[in-house]
PDB file of N, CA and C in Angstrom:
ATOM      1  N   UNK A   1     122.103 154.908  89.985  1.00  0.00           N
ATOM      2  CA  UNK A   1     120.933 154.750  90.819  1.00  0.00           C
ATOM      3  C   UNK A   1     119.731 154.323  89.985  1.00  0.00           C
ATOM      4  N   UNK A   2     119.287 154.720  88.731  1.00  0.00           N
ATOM      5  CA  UNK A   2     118.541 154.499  87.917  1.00  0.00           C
ATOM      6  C   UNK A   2     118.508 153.064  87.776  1.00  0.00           C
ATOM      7  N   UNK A   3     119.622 152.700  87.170  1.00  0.00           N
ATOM      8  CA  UNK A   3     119.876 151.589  86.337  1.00  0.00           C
ATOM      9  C   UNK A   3     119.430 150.239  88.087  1.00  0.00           C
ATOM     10  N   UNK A   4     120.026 150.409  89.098  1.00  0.00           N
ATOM     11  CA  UNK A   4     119.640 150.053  90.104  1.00  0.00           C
ATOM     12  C   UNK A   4     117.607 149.932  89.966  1.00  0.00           C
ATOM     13  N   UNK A   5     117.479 150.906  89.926  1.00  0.00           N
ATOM     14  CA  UNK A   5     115.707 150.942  89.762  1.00  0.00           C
ATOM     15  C   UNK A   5     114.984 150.090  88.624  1.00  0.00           C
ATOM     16  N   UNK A   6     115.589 149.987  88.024  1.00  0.00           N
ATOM     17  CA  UNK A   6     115.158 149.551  86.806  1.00  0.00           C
ATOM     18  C   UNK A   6     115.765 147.494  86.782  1.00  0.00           C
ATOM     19  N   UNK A   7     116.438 147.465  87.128  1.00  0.00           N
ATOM     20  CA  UNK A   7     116.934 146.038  87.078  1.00  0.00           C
ATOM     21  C   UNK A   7     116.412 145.551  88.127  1.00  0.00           C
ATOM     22  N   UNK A   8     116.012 145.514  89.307  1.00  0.00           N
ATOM     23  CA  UNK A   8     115.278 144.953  90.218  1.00  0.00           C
ATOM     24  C   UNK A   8     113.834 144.453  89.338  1.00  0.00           C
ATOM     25  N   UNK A   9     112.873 145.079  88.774  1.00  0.00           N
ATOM     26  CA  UNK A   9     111.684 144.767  88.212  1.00  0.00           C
ATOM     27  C   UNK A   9     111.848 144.166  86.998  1.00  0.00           C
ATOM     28  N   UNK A  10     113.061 144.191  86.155  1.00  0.00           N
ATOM     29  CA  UNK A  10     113.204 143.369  85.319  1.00  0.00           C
ATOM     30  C   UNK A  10     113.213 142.205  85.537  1.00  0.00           C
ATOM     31  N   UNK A  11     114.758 141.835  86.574  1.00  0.00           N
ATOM     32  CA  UNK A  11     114.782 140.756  86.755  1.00  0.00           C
ATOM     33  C   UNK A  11     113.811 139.916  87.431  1.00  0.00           C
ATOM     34  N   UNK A  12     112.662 140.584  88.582  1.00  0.00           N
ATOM     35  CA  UNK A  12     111.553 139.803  88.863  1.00  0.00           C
ATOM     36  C   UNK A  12     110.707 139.666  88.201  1.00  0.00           C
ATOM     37  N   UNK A  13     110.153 140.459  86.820  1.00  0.00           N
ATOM     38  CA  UNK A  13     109.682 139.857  86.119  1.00  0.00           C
ATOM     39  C   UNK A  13     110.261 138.541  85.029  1.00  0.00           C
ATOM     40  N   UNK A  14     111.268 138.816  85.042  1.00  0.00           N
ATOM     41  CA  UNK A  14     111.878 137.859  84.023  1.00  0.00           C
ATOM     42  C   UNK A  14     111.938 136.388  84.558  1.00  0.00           C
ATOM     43  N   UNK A  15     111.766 136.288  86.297  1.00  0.00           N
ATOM     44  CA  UNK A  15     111.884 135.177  87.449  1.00  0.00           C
ATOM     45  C   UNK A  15     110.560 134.545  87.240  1.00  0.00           C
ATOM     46  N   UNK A  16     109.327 135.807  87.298  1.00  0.00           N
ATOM     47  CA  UNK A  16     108.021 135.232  87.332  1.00  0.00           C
ATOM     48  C   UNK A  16     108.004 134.257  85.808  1.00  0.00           C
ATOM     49  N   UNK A  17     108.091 135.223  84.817  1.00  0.00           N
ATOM     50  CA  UNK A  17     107.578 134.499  83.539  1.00  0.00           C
ATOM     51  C   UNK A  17     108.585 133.198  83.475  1.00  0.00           C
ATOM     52  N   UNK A  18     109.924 132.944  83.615  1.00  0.00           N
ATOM     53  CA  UNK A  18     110.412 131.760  83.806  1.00  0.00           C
ATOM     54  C   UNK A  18     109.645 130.666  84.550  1.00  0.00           C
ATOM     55  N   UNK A  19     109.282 131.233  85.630  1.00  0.00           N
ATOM     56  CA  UNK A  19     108.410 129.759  86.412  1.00  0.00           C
ATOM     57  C   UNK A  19     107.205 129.660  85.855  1.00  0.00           C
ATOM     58  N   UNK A  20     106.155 130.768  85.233  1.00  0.00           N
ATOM     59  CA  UNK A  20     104.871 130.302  84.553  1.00  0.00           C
ATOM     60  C   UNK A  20     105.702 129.451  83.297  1.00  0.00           C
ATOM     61  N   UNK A  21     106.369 129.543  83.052  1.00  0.00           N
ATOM     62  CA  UNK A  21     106.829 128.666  81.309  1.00  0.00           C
ATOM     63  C   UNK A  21     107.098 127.644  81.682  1.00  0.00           C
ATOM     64  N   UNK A  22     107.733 127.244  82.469  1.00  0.00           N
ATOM     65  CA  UNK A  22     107.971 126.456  83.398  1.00  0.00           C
ATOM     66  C   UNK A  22     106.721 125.481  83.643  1.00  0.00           C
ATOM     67  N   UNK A  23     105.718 125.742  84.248  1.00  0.00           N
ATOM     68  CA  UNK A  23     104.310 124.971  84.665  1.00  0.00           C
ATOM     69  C   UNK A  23     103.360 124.600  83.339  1.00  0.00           C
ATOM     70  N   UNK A  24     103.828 125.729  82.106  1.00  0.00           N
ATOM     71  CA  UNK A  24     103.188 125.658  80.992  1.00  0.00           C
ATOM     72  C   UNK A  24     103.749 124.338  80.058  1.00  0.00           C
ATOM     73  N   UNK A  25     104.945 124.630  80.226  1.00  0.00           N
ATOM     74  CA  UNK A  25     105.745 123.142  79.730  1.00  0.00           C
ATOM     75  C   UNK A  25     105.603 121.905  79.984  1.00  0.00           C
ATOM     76  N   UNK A  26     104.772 122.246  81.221  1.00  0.00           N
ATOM     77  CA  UNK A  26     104.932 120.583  82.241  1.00  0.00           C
ATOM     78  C   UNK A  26     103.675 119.936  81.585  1.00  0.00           C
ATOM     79  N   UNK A  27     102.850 120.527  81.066  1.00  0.00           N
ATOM     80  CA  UNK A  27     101.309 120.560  80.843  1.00  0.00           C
ATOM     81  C   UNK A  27     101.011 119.582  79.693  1.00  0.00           C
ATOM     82  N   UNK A  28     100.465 118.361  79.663  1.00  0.00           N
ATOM     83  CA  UNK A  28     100.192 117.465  78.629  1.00  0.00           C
ATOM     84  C   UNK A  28      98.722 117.445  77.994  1.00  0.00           C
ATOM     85  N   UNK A  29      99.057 117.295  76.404  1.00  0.00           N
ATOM     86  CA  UNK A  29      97.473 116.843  76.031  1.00  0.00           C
ATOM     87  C   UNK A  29      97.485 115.561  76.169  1.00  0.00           C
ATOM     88  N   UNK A  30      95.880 115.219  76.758  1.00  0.00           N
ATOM     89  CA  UNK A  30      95.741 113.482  76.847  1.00  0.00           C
ATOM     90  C   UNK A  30      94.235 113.663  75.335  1.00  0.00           C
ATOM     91  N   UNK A  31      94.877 112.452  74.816  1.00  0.00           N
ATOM     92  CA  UNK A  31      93.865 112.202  73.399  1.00  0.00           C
ATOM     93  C   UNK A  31      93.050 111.021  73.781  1.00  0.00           C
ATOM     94  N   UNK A  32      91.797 110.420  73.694  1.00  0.00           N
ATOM     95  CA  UNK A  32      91.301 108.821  73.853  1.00  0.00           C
ATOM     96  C   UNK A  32      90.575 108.652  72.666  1.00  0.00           C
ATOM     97  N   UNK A  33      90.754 107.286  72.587  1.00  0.00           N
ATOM     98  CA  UNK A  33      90.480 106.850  71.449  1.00  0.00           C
ATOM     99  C   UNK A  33      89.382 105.780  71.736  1.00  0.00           C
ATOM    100  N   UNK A  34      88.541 105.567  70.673  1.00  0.00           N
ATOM    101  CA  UNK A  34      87.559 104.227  70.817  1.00  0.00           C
ATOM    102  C   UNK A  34      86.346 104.223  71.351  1.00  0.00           C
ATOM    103  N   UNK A  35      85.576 103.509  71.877  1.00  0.00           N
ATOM    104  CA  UNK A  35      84.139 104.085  72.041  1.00  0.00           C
ATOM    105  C   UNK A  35      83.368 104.382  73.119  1.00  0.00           C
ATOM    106  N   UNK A  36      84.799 104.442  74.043  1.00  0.00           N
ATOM    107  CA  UNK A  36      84.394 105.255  75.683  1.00  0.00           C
ATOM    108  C   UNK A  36      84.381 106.964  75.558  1.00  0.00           C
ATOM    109  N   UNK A  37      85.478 107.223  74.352  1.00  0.00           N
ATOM    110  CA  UNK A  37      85.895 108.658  74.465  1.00  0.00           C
ATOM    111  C   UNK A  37      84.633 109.269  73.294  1.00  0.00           C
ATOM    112  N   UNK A  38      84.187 108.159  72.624  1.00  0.00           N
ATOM    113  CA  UNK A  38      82.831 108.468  71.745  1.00  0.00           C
ATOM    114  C   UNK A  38      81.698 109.161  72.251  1.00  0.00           C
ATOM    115  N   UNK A  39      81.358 107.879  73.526  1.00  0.00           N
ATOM    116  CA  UNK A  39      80.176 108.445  74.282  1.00  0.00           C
ATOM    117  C   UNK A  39      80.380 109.159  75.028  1.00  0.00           C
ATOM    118  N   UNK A  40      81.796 109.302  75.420  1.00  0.00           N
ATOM    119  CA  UNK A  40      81.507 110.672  76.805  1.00  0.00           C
ATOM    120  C   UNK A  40      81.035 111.866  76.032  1.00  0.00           C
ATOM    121  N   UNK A  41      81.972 111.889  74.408  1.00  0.00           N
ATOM    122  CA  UNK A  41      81.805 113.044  73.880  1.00  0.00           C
ATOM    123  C   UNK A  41      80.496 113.859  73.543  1.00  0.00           C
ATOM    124  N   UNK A  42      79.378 112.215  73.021  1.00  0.00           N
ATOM    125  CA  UNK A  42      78.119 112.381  72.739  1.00  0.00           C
ATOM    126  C   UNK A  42      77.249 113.218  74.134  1.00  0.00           C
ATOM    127  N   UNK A  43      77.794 112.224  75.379  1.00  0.00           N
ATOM    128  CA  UNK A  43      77.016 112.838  76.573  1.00  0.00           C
ATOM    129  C   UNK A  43      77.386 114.793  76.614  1.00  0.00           C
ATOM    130  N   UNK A  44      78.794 114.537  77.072  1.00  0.00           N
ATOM    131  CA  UNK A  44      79.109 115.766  77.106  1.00  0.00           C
ATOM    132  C   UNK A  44      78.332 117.389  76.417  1.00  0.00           C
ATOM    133  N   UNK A  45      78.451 116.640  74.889  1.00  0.00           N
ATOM    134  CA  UNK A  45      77.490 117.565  73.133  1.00  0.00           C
ATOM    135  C   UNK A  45      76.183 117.501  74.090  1.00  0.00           C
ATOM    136  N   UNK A  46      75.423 116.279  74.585  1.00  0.00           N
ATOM    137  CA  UNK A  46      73.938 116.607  74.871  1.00  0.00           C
ATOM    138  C   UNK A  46      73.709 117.331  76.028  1.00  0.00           C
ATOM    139  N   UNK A  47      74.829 117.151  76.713  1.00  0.00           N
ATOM    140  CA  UNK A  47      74.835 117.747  78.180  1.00  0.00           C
ATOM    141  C   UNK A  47      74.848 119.409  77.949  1.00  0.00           C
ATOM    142  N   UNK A  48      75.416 119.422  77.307  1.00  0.00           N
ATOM    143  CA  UNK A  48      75.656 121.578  76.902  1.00  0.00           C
ATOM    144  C   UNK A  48      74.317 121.766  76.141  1.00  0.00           C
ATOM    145  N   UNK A  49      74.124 121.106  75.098  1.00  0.00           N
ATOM    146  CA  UNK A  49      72.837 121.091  74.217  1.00  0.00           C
ATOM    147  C   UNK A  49      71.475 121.070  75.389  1.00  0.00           C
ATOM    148  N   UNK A  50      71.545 120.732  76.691  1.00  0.00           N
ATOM    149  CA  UNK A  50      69.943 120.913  76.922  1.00  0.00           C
ATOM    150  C   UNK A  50      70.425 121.751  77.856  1.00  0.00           C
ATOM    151  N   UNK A  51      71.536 122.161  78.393  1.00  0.00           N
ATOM    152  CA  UNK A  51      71.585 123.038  79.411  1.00  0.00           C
ATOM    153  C   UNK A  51      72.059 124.573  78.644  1.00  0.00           C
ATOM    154  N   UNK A  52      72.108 125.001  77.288  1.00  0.00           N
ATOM    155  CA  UNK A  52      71.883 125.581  76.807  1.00  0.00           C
ATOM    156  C   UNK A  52      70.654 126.297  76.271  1.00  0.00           C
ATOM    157  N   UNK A  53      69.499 124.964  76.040  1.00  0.00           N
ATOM    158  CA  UNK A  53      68.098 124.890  76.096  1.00  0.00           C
ATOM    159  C   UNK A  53      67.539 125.327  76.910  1.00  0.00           C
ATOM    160  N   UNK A  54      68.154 125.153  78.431  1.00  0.00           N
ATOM    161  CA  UNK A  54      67.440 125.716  79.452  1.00  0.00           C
ATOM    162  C   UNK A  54      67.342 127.042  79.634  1.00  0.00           C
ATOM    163  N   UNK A  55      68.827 127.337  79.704  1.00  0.00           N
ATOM    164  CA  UNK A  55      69.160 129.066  79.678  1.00  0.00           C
ATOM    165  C   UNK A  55      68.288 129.589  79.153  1.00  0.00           C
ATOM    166  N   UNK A  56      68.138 129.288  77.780  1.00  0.00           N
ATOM    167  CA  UNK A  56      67.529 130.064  76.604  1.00  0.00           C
ATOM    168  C   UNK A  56      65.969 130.789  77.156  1.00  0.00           C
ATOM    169  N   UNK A  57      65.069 129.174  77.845  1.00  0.00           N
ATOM    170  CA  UNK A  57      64.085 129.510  77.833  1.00  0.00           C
ATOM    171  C   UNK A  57      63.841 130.197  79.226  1.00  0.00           C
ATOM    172  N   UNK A  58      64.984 129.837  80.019  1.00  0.00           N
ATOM    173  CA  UNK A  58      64.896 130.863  81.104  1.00  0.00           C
ATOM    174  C   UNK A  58      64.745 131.907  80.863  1.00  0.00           C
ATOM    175  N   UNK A  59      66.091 132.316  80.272  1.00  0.00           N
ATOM    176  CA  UNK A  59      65.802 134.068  79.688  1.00  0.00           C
ATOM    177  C   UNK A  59      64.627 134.225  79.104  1.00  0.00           C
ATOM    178  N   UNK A  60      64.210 133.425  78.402  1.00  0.00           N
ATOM    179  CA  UNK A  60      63.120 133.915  77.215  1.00  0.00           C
ATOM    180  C   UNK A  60      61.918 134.128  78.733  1.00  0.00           C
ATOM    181  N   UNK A  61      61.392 133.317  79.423  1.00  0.00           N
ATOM    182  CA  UNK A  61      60.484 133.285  80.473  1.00  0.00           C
ATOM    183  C   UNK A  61      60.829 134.997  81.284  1.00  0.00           C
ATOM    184  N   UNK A  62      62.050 135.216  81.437  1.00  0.00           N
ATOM    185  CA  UNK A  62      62.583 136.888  81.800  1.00  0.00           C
ATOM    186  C   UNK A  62      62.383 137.612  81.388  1.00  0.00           C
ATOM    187  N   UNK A  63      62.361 137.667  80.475  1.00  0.00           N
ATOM    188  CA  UNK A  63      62.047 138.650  78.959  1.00  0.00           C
ATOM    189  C   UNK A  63      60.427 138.849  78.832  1.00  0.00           C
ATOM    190  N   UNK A  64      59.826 137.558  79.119  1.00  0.00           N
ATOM    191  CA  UNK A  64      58.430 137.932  79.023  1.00  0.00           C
ATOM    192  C   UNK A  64      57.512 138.748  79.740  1.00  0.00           C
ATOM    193  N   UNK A  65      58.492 138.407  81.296  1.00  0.00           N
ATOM    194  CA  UNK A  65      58.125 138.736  82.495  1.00  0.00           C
ATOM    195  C   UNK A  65      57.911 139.936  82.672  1.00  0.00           C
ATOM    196  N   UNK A  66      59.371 140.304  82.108  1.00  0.00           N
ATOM    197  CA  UNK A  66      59.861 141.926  82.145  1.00  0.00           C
ATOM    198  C   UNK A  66      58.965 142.806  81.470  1.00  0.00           C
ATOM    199  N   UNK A  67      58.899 142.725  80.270  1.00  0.00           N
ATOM    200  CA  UNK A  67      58.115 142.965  79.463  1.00  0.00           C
ATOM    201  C   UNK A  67      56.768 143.530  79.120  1.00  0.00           C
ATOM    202  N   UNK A  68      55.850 141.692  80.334  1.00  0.00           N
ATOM    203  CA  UNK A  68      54.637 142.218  80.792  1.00  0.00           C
ATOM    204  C   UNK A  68      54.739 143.462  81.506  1.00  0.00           C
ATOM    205  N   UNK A  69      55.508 143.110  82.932  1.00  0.00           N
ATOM    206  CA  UNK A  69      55.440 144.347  83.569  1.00  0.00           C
ATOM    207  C   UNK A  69      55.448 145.509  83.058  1.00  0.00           C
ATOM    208  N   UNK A  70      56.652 145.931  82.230  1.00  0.00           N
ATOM    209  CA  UNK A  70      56.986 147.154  81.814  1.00  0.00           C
ATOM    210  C   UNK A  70      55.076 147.957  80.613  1.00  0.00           C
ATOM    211  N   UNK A  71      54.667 146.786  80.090  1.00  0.00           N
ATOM    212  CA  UNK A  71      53.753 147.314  79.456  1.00  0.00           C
ATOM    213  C   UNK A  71      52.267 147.504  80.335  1.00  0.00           C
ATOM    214  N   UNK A  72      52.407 147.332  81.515  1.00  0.00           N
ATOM    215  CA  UNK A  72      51.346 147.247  82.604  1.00  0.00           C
ATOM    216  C   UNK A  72      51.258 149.164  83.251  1.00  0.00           C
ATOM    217  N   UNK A  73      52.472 149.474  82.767  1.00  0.00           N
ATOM    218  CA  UNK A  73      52.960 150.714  83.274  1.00  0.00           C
ATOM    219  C   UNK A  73      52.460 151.984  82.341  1.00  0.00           C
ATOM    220  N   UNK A  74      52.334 151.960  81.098  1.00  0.00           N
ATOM    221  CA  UNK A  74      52.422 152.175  79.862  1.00  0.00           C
ATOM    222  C   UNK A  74      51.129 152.705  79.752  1.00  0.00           C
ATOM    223  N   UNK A  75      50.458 153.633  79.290  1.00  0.00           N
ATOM    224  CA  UNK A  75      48.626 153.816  78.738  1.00  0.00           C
ATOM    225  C   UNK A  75      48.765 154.477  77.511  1.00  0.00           C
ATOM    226  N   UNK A  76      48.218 153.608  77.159  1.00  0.00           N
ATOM    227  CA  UNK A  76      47.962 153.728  75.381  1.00  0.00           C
ATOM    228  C   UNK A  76      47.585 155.197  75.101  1.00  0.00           C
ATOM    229  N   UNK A  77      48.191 156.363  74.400  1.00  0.00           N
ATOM    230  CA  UNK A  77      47.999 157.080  73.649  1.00  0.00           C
ATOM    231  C   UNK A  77      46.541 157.413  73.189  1.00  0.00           C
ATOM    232  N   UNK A  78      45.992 158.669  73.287  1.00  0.00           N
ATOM    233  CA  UNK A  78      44.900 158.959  73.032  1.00  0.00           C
ATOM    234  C   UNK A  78      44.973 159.611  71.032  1.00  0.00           C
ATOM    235  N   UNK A  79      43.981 158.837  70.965  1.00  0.00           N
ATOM    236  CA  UNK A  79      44.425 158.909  69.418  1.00  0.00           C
ATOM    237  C   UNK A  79      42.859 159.852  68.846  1.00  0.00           C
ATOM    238  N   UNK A  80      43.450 160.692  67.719  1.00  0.00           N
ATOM    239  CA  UNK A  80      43.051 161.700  67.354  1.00  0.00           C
ATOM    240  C   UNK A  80      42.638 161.421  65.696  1.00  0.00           C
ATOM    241  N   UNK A  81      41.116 161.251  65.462  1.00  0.00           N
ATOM    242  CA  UNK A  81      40.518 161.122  64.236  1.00  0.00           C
ATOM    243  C   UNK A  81      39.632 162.529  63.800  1.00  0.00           C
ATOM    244  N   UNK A  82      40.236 162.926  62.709  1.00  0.00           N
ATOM    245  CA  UNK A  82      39.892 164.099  62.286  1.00  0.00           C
ATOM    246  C   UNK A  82      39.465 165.334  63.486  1.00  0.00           C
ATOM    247  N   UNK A  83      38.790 165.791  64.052  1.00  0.00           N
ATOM    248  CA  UNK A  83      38.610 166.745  65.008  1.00  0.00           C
ATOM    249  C   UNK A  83      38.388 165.759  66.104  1.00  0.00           C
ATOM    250  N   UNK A  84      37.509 164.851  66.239  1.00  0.00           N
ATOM    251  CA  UNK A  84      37.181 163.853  67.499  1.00  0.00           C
ATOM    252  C   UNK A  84      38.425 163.692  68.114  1.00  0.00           C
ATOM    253  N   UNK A  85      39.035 163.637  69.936  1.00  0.00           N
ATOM    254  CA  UNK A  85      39.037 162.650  70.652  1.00  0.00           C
ATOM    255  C   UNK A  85      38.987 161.864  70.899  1.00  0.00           C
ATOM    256  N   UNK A  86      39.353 160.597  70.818  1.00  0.00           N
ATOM    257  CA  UNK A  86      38.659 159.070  71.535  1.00  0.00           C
ATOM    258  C   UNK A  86      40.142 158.294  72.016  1.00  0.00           C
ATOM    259  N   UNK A  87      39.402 157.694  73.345  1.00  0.00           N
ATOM    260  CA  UNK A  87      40.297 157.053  74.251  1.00  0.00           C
ATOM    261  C   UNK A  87      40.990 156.050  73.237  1.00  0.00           C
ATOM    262  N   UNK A  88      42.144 155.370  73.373  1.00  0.00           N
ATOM    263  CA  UNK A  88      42.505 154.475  71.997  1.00  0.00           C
ATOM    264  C   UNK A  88      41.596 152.762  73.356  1.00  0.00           C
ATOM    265  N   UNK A  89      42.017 151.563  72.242  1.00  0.00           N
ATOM    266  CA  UNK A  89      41.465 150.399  73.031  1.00  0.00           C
ATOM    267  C   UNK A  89      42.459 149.789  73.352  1.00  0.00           C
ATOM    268  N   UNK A  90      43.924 150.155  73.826  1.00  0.00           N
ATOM    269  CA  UNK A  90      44.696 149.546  74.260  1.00  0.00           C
ATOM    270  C   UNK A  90      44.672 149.468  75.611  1.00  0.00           C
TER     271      UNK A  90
END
């Protein structure tokens, strides 16, 4: 009865990974050569390069945002010179 339990999930796994190897095999690299596959490449490099740029300063614009806010929340510490009190100027 065991051995029954146990060979059912083998063999469907062993069915699945046959047909993924299967689709993996079928799978070709295409290479181009010459000075179409040049410039796509160049476009492509500039295409990530400014949309990487963008991100950046998006976040960075988030970060600032955040930031402000969070320090809008915040009151500067009352700071203590020898016995005196005084409000700090933050």
């Amino acid at each position: 009865m065991s051995t029954r339990k146990l060979t059912a999930p083998v063999v469907t796994a062993l069915v699945v990974l046959g047909l993924y190897g299967q689709a993996a095999s079928a799978a070709e690299e295409v290479v181009a050569y010459g000075a179409a596959a040049a410039a796509l490449a160049k476009e492509s490099q500039e295409l990530f390069r400014t949309e990487r740029r963008n991100y950046f300063r998006s976040l960075d614009d988030e970060f600032k945002a955040t930031l402000a806010q969070d320090l809008e929340g915040i009151t500067a510490p009352r700071l203590r010179l020898a016995i005196h009190e005084l409000p700090s100027r933050g």
